[in-house]
PDB file of N, CA and C in Angstrom:
ATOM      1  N   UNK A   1       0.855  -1.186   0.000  1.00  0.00           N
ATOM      2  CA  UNK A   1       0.000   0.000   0.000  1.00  0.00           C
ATOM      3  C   UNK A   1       0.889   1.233   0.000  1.00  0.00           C
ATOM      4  N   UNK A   2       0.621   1.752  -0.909  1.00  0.00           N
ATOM      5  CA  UNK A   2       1.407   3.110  -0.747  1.00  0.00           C
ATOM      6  C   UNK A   2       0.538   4.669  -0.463  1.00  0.00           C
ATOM      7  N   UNK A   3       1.119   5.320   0.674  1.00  0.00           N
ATOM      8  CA  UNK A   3       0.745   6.348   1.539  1.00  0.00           C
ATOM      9  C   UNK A   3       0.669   7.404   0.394  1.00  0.00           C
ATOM     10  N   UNK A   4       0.181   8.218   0.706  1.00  0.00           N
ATOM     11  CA  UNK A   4       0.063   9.447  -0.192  1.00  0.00           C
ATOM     12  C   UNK A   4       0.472  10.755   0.671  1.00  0.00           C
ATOM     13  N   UNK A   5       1.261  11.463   0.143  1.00  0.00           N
ATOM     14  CA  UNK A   5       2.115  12.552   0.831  1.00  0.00           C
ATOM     15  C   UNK A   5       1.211  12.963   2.055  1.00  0.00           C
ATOM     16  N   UNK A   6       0.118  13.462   1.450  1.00  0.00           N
ATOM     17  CA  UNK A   6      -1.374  14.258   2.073  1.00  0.00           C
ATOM     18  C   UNK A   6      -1.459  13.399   3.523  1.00  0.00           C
ATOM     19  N   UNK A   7      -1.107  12.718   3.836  1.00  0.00           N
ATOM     20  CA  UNK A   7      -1.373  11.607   4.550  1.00  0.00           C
ATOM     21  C   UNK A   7      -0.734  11.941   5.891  1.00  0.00           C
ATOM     22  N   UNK A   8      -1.105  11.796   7.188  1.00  0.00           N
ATOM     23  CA  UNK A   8      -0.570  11.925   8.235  1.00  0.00           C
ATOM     24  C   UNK A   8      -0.471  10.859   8.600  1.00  0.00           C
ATOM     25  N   UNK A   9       0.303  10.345   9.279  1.00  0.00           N
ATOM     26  CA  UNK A   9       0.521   8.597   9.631  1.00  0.00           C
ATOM     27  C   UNK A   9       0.737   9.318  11.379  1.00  0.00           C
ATOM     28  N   UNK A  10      -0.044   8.235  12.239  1.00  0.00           N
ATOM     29  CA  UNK A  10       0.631   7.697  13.576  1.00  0.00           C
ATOM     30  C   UNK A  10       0.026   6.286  14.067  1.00  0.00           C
ATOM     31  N   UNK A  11       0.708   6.227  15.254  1.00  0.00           N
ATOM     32  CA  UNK A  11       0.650   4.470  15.612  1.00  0.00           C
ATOM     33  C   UNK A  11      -1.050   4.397  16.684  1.00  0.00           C
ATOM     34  N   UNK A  12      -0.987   3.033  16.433  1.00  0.00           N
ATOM     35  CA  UNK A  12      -2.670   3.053  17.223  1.00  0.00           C
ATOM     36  C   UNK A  12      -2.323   3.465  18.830  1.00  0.00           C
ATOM     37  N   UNK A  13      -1.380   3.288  19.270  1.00  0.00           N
ATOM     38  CA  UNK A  13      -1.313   4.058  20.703  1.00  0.00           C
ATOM     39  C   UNK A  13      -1.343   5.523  21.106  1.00  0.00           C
ATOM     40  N   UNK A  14      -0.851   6.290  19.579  1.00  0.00           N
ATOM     41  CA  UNK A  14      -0.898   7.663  19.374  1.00  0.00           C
ATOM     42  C   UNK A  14      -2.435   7.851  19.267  1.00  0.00           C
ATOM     43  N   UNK A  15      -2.807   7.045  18.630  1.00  0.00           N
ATOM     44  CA  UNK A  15      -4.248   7.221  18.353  1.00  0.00           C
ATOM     45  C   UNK A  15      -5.084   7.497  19.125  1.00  0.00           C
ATOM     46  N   UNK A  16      -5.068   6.121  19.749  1.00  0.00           N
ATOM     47  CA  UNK A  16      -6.127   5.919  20.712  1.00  0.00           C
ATOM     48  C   UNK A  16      -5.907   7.372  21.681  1.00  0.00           C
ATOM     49  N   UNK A  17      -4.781   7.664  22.381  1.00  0.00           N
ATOM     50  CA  UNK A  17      -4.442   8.776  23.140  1.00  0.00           C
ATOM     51  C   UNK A  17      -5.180  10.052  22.648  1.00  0.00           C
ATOM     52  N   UNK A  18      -5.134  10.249  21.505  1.00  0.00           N
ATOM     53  CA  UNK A  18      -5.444  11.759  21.124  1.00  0.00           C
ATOM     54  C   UNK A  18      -7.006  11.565  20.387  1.00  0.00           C
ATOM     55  N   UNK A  19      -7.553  10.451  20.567  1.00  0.00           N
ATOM     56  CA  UNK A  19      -8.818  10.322  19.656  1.00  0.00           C
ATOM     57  C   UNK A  19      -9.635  11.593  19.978  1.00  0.00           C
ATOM     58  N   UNK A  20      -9.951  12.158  21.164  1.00  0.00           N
ATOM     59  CA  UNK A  20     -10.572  13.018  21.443  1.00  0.00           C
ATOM     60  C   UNK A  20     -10.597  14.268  20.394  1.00  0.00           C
ATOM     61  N   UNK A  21      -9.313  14.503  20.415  1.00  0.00           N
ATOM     62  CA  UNK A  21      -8.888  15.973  19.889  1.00  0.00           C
ATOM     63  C   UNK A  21      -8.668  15.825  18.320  1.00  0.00           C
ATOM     64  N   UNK A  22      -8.398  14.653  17.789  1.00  0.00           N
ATOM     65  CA  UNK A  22      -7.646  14.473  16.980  1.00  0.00           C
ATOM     66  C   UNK A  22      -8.313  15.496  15.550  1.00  0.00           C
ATOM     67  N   UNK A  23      -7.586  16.159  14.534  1.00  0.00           N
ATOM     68  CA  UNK A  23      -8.156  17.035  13.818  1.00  0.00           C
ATOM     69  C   UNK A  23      -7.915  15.791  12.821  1.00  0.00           C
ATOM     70  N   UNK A  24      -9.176  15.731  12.083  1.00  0.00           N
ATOM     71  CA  UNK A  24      -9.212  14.438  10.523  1.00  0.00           C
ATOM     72  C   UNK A  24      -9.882  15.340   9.362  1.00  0.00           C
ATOM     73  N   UNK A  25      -9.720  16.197   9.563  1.00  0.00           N
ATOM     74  CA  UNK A  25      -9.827  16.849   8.071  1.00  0.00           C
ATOM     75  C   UNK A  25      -8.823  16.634   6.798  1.00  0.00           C
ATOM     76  N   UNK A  26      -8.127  15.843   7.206  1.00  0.00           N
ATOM     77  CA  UNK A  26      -7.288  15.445   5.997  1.00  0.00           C
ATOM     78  C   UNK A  26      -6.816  13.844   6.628  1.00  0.00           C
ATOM     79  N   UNK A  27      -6.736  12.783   6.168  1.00  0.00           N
ATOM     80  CA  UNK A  27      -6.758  11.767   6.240  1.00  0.00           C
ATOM     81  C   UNK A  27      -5.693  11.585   7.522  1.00  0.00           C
ATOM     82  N   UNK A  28      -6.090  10.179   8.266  1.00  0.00           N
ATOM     83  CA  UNK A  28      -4.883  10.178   9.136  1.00  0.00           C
ATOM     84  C   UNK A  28      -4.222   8.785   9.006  1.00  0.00           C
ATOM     85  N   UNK A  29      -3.331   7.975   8.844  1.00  0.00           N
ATOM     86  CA  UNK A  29      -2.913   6.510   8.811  1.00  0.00           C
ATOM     87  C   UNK A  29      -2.503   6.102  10.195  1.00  0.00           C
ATOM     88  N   UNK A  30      -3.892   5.362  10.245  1.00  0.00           N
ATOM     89  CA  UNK A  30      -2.777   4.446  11.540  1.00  0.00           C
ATOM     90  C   UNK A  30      -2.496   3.404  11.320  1.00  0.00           C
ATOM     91  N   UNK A  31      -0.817   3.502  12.153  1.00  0.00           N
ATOM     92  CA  UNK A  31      -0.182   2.371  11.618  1.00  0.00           C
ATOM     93  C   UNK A  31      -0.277   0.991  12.847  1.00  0.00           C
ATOM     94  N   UNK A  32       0.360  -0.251  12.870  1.00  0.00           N
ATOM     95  CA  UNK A  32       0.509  -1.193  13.789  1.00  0.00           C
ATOM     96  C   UNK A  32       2.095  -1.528  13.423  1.00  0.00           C
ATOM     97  N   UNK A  33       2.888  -1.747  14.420  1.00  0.00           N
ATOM     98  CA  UNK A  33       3.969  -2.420  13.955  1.00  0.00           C
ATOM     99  C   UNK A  33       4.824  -1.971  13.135  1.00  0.00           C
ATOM    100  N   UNK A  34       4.484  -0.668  12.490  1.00  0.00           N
ATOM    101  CA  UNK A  34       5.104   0.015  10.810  1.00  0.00           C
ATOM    102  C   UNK A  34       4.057  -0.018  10.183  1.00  0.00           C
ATOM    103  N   UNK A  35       3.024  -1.218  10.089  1.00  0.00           N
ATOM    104  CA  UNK A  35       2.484  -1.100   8.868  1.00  0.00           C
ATOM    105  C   UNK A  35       0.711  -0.727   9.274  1.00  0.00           C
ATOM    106  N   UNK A  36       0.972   0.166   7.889  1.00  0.00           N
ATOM    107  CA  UNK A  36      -1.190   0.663   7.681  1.00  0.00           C
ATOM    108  C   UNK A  36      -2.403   0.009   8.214  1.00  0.00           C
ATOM    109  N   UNK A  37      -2.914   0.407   9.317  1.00  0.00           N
ATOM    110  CA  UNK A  37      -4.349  -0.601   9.843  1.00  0.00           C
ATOM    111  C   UNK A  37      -5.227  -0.082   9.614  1.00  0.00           C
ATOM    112  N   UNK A  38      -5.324   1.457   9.691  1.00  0.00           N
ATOM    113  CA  UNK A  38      -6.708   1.818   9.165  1.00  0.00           C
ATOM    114  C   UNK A  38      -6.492   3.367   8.921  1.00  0.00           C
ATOM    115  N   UNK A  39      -7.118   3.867   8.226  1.00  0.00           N
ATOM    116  CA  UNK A  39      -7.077   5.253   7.539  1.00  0.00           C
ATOM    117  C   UNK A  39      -8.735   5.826   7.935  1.00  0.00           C
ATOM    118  N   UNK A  40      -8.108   6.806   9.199  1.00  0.00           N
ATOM    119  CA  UNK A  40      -9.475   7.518   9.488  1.00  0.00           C
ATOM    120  C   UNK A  40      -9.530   9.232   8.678  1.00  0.00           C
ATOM    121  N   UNK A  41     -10.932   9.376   8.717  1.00  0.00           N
ATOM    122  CA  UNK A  41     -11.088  10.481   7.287  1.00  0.00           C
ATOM    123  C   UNK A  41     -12.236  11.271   7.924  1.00  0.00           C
ATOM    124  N   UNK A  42     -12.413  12.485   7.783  1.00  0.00           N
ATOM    125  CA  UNK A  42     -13.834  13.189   7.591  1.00  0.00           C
ATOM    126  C   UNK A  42     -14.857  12.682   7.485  1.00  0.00           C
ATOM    127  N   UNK A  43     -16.129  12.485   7.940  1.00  0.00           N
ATOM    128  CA  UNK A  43     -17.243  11.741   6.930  1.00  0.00           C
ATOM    129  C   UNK A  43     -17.728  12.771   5.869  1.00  0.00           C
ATOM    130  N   UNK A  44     -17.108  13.933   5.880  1.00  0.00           N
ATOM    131  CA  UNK A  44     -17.781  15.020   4.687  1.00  0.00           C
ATOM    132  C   UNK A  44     -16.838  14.786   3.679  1.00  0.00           C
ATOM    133  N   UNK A  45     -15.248  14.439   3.977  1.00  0.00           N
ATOM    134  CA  UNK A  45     -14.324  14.227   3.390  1.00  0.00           C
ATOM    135  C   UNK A  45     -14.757  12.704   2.585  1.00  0.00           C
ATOM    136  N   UNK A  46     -15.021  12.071   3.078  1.00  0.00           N
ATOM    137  CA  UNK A  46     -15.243  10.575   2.894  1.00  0.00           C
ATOM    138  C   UNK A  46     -16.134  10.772   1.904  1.00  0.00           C
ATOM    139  N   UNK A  47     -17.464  11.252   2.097  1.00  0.00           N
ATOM    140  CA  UNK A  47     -18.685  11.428   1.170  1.00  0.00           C
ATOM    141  C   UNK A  47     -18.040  12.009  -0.216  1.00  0.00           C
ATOM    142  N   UNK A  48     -17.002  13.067  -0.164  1.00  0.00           N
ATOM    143  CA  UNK A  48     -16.983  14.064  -1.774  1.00  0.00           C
ATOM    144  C   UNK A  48     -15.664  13.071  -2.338  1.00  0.00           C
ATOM    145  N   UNK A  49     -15.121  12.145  -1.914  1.00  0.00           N
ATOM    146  CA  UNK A  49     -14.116  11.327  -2.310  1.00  0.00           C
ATOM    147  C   UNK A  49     -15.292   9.934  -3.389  1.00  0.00           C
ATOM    148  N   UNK A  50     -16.267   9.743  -2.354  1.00  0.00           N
ATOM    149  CA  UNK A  50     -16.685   8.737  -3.030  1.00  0.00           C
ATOM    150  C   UNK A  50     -17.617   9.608  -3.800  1.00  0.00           C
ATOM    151  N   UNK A  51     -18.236  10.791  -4.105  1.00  0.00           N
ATOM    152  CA  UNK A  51     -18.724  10.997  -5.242  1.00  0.00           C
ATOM    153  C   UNK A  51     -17.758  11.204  -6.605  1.00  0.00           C
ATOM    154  N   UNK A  52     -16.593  11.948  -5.756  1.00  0.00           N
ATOM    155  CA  UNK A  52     -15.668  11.951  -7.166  1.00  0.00           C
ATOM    156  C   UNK A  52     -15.433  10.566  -7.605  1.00  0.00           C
ATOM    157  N   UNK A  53     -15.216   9.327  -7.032  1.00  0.00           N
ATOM    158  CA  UNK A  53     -14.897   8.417  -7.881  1.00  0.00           C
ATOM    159  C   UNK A  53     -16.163   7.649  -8.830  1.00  0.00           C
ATOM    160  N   UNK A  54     -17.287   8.147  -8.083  1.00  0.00           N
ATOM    161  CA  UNK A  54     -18.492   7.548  -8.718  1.00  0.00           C
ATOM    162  C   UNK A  54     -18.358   8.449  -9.926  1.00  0.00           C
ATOM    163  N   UNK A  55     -17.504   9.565 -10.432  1.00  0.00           N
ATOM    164  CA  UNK A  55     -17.850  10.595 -11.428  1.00  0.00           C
ATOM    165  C   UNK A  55     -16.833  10.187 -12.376  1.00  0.00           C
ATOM    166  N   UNK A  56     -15.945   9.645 -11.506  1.00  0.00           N
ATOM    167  CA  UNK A  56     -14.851   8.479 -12.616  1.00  0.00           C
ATOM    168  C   UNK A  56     -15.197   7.615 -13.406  1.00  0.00           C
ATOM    169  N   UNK A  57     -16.148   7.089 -12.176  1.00  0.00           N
ATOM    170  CA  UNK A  57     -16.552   5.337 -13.036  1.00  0.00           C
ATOM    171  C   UNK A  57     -17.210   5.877 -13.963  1.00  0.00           C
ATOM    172  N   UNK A  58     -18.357   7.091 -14.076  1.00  0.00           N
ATOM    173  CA  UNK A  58     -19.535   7.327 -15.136  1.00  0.00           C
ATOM    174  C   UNK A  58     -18.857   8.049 -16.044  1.00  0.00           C
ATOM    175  N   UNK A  59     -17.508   8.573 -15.955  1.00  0.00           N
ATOM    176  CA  UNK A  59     -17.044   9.208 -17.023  1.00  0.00           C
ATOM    177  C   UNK A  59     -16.424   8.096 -18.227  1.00  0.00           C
ATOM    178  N   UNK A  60     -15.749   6.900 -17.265  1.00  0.00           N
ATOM    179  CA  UNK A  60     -15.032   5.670 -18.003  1.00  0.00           C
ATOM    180  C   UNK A  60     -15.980   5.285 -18.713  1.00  0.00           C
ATOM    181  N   UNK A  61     -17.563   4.914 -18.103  1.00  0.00           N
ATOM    182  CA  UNK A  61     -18.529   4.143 -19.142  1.00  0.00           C
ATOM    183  C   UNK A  61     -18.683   5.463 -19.696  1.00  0.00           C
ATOM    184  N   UNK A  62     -18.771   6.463 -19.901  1.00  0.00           N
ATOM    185  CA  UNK A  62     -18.895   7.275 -21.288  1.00  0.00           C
ATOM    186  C   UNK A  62     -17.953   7.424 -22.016  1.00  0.00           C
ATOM    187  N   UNK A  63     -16.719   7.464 -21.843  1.00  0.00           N
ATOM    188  CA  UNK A  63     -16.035   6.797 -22.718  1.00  0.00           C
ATOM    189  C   UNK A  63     -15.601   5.807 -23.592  1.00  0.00           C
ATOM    190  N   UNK A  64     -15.698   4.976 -22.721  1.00  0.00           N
ATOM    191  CA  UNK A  64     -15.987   3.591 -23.873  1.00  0.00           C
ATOM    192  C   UNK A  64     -17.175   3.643 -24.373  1.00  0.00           C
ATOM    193  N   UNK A  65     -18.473   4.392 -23.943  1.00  0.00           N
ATOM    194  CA  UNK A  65     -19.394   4.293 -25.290  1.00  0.00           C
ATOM    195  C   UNK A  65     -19.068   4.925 -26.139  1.00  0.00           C
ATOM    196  N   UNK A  66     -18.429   5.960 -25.853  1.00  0.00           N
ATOM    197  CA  UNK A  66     -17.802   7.046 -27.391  1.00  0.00           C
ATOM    198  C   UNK A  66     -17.157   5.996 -28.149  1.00  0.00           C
ATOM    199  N   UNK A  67     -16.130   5.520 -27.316  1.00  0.00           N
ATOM    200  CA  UNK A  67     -15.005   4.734 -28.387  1.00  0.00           C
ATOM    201  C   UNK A  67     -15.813   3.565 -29.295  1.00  0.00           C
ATOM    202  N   UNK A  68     -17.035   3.205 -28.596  1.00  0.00           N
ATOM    203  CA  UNK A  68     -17.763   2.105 -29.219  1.00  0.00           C
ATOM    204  C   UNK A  68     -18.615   2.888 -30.263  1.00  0.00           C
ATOM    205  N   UNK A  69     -18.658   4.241 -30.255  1.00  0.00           N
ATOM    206  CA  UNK A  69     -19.856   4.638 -31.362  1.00  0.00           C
ATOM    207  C   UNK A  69     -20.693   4.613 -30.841  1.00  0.00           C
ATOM    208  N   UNK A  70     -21.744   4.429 -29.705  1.00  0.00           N
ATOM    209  CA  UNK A  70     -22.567   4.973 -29.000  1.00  0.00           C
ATOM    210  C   UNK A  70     -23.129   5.561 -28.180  1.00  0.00           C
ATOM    211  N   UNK A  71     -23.270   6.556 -29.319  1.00  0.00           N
ATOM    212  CA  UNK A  71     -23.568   8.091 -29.146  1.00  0.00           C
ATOM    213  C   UNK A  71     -25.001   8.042 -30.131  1.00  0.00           C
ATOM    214  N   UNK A  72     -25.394   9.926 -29.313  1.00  0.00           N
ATOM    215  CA  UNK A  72     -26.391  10.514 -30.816  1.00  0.00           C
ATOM    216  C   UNK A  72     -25.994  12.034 -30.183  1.00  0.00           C
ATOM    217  N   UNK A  73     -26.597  12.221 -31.269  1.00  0.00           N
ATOM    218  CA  UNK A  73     -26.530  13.537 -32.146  1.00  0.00           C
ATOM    219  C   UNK A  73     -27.358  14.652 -31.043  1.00  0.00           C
ATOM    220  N   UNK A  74     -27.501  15.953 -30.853  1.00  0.00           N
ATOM    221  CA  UNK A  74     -28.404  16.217 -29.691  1.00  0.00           C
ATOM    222  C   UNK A  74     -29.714  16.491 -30.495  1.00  0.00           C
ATOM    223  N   UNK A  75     -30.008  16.460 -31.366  1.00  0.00           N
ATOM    224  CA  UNK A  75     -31.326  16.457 -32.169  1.00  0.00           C
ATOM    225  C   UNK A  75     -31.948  15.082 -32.103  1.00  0.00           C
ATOM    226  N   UNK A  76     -30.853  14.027 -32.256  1.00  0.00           N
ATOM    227  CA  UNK A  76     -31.417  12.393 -31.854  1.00  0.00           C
ATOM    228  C   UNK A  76     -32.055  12.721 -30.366  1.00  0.00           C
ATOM    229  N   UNK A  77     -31.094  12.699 -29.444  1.00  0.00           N
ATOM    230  CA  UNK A  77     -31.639  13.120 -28.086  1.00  0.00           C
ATOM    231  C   UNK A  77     -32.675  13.886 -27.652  1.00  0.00           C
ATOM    232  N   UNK A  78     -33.132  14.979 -28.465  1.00  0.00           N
ATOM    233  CA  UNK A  78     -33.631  15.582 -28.343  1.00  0.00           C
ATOM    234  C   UNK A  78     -35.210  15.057 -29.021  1.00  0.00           C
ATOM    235  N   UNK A  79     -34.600  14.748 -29.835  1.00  0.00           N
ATOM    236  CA  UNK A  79     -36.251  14.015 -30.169  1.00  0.00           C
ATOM    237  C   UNK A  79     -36.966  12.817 -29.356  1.00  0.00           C
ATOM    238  N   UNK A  80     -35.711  12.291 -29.462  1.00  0.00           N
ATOM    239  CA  UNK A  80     -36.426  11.049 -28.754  1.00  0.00           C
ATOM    240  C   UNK A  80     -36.711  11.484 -27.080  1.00  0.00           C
ATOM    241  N   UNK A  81     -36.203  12.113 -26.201  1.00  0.00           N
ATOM    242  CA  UNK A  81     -36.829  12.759 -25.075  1.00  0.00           C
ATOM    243  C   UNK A  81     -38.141  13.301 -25.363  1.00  0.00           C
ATOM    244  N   UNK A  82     -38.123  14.426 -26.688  1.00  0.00           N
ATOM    245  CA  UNK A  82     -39.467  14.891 -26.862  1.00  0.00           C
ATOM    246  C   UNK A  82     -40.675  13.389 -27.149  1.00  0.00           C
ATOM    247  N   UNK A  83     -40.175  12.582 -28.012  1.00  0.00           N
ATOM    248  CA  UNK A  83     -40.908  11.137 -27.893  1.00  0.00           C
ATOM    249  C   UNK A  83     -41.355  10.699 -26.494  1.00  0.00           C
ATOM    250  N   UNK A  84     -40.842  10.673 -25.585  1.00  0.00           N
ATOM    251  CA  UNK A  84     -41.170   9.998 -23.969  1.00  0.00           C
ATOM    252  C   UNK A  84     -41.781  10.952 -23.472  1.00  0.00           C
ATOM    253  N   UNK A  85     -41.641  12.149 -23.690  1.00  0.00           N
ATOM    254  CA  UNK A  85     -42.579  13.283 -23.091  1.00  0.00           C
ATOM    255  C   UNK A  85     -43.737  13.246 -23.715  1.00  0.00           C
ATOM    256  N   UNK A  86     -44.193  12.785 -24.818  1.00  0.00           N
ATOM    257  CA  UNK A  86     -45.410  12.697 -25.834  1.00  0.00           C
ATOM    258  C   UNK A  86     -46.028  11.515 -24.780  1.00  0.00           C
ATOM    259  N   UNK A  87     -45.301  10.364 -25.433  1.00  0.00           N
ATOM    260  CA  UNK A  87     -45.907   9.168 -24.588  1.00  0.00           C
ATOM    261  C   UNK A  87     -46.240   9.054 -23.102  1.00  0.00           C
ATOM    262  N   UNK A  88     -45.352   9.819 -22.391  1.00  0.00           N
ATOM    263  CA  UNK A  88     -46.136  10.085 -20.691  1.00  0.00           C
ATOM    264  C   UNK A  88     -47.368  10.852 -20.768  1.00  0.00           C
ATOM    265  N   UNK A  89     -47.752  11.868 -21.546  1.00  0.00           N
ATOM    266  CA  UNK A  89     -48.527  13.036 -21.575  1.00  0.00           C
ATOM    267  C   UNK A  89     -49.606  12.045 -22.108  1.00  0.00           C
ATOM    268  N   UNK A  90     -49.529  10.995 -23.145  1.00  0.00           N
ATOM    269  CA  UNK A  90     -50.592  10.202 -23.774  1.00  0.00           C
ATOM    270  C   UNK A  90     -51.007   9.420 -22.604  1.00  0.00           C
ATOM    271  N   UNK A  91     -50.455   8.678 -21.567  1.00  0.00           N
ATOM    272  CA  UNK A  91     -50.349   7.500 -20.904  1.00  0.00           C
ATOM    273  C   UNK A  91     -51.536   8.347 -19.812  1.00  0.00           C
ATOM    274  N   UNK A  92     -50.969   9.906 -19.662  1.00  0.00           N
ATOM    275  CA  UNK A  92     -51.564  10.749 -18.417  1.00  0.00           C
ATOM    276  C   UNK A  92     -53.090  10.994 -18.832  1.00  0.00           C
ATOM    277  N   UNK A  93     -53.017  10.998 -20.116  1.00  0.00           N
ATOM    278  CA  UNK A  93     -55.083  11.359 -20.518  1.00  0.00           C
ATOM    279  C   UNK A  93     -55.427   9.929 -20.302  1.00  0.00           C
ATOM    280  N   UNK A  94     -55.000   9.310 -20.596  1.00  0.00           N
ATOM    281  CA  UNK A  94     -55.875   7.561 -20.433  1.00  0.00           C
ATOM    282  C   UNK A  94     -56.101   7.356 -19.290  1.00  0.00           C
ATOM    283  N   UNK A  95     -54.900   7.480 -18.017  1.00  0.00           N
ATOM    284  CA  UNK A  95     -55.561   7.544 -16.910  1.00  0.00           C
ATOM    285  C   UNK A  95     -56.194   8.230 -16.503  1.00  0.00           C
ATOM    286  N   UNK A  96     -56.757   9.861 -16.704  1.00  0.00           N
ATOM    287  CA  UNK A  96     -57.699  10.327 -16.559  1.00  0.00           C
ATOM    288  C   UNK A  96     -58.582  10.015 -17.065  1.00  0.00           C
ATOM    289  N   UNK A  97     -58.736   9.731 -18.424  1.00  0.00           N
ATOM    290  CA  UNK A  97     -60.001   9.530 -19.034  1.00  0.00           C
ATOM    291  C   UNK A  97     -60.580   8.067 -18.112  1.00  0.00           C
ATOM    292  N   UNK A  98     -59.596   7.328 -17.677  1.00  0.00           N
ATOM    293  CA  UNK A  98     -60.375   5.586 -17.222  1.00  0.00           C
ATOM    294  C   UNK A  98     -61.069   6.123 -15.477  1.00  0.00           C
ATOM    295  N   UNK A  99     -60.414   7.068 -14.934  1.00  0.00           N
ATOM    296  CA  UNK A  99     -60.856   7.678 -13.890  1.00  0.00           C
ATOM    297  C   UNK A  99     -62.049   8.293 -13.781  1.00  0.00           C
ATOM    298  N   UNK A 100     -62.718   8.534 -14.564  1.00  0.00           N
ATOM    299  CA  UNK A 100     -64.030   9.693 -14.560  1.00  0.00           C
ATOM    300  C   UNK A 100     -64.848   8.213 -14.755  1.00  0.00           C
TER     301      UNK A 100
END
Protein backbone atom coordinates (compact mmCIF):
# COMPACT_ATOMS: atom_id res chain seq x y z
CA UNK A 1 0.00 0.00 0.00
CA UNK A 2 1.41 3.11 -0.75
CA UNK A 3 0.75 6.35 1.54
CA UNK A 4 0.06 9.45 -0.19
CA UNK A 5 2.12 12.55 0.83
CA UNK A 6 -1.37 14.26 2.07
CA UNK A 7 -1.37 11.61 4.55
CA UNK A 8 -0.57 11.93 8.23
CA UNK A 9 0.52 8.60 9.63
CA UNK A 10 0.63 7.70 13.58
CA UNK A 11 0.65 4.47 15.61
CA UNK A 12 -2.67 3.05 17.22
CA UNK A 13 -1.31 4.06 20.70
CA UNK A 14 -0.90 7.66 19.37
CA UNK A 15 -4.25 7.22 18.35
CA UNK A 16 -6.13 5.92 20.71
CA UNK A 17 -4.44 8.78 23.14
CA UNK A 18 -5.44 11.76 21.12
CA UNK A 19 -8.82 10.32 19.66
CA UNK A 20 -10.57 13.02 21.44
CA UNK A 21 -8.89 15.97 19.89
CA UNK A 22 -7.65 14.47 16.98
CA UNK A 23 -8.16 17.03 13.82
CA UNK A 24 -9.21 14.44 10.52
CA UNK A 25 -9.83 16.85 8.07
CA UNK A 26 -7.29 15.44 6.00
CA UNK A 27 -6.76 11.77 6.24
CA UNK A 28 -4.88 10.18 9.14
CA UNK A 29 -2.91 6.51 8.81
CA UNK A 30 -2.78 4.45 11.54
CA UNK A 31 -0.18 2.37 11.62
CA UNK A 32 0.51 -1.19 13.79
CA UNK A 33 3.97 -2.42 13.95
CA UNK A 34 5.10 0.02 10.81
CA UNK A 35 2.48 -1.10 8.87
CA UNK A 36 -1.19 0.66 7.68
CA UNK A 37 -4.35 -0.60 9.84
CA UNK A 38 -6.71 1.82 9.17
CA UNK A 39 -7.08 5.25 7.54
CA UNK A 40 -9.48 7.52 9.49
CA UNK A 41 -11.09 10.48 7.29
CA UNK A 42 -13.83 13.19 7.59
CA UNK A 43 -17.24 11.74 6.93
CA UNK A 44 -17.78 15.02 4.69
CA UNK A 45 -14.32 14.23 3.39
CA UNK A 46 -15.24 10.58 2.89
CA UNK A 47 -18.68 11.43 1.17
CA UNK A 48 -16.98 14.06 -1.77
CA UNK A 49 -14.12 11.33 -2.31
CA UNK A 50 -16.69 8.74 -3.03
CA UNK A 51 -18.72 11.00 -5.24
CA UNK A 52 -15.67 11.95 -7.17
CA UNK A 53 -14.90 8.42 -7.88
CA UNK A 54 -18.49 7.55 -8.72
CA UNK A 55 -17.85 10.59 -11.43
CA UNK A 56 -14.85 8.48 -12.62
CA UNK A 57 -16.55 5.34 -13.04
CA UNK A 58 -19.53 7.33 -15.14
CA UNK A 59 -17.04 9.21 -17.02
CA UNK A 60 -15.03 5.67 -18.00
CA UNK A 61 -18.53 4.14 -19.14
CA UNK A 62 -18.89 7.28 -21.29
CA UNK A 63 -16.03 6.80 -22.72
CA UNK A 64 -15.99 3.59 -23.87
CA UNK A 65 -19.39 4.29 -25.29
CA UNK A 66 -17.80 7.05 -27.39
CA UNK A 67 -15.00 4.73 -28.39
CA UNK A 68 -17.76 2.10 -29.22
CA UNK A 69 -19.86 4.64 -31.36
CA UNK A 70 -22.57 4.97 -29.00
CA UNK A 71 -23.57 8.09 -29.15
CA UNK A 72 -26.39 10.51 -30.82
CA UNK A 73 -26.53 13.54 -32.15
CA UNK A 74 -28.40 16.22 -29.69
CA UNK A 75 -31.33 16.46 -32.17
CA UNK A 76 -31.42 12.39 -31.85
CA UNK A 77 -31.64 13.12 -28.09
CA UNK A 78 -33.63 15.58 -28.34
CA UNK A 79 -36.25 14.02 -30.17
CA UNK A 80 -36.43 11.05 -28.75
CA UNK A 81 -36.83 12.76 -25.08
CA UNK A 82 -39.47 14.89 -26.86
CA UNK A 83 -40.91 11.14 -27.89
CA UNK A 84 -41.17 10.00 -23.97
CA UNK A 85 -42.58 13.28 -23.09
CA UNK A 86 -45.41 12.70 -25.83
CA UNK A 87 -45.91 9.17 -24.59
CA UNK A 88 -46.14 10.09 -20.69
CA UNK A 89 -48.53 13.04 -21.58
CA UNK A 90 -50.59 10.20 -23.77
CA UNK A 91 -50.35 7.50 -20.90
CA UNK A 92 -51.56 10.75 -18.42
CA UNK A 93 -55.08 11.36 -20.52
CA UNK A 94 -55.88 7.56 -20.43
CA UNK A 95 -55.56 7.54 -16.91
CA UNK A 96 -57.70 10.33 -16.56
CA UNK A 97 -60.00 9.53 -19.03
CA UNK A 98 -60.38 5.59 -17.22
CA UNK A 99 -60.86 7.68 -13.89
CA UNK A 100 -64.03 9.69 -14.56
Amino acid sequence: MSLSTGSRITTVSAFKKGLASMDVSEPVVVTQNGEPLYVVQDPVQFEMQQEQMALLKMLSFAEKDVNAGRTLSSSQLRDGLNSLVDKGLANEGSLDSGTK
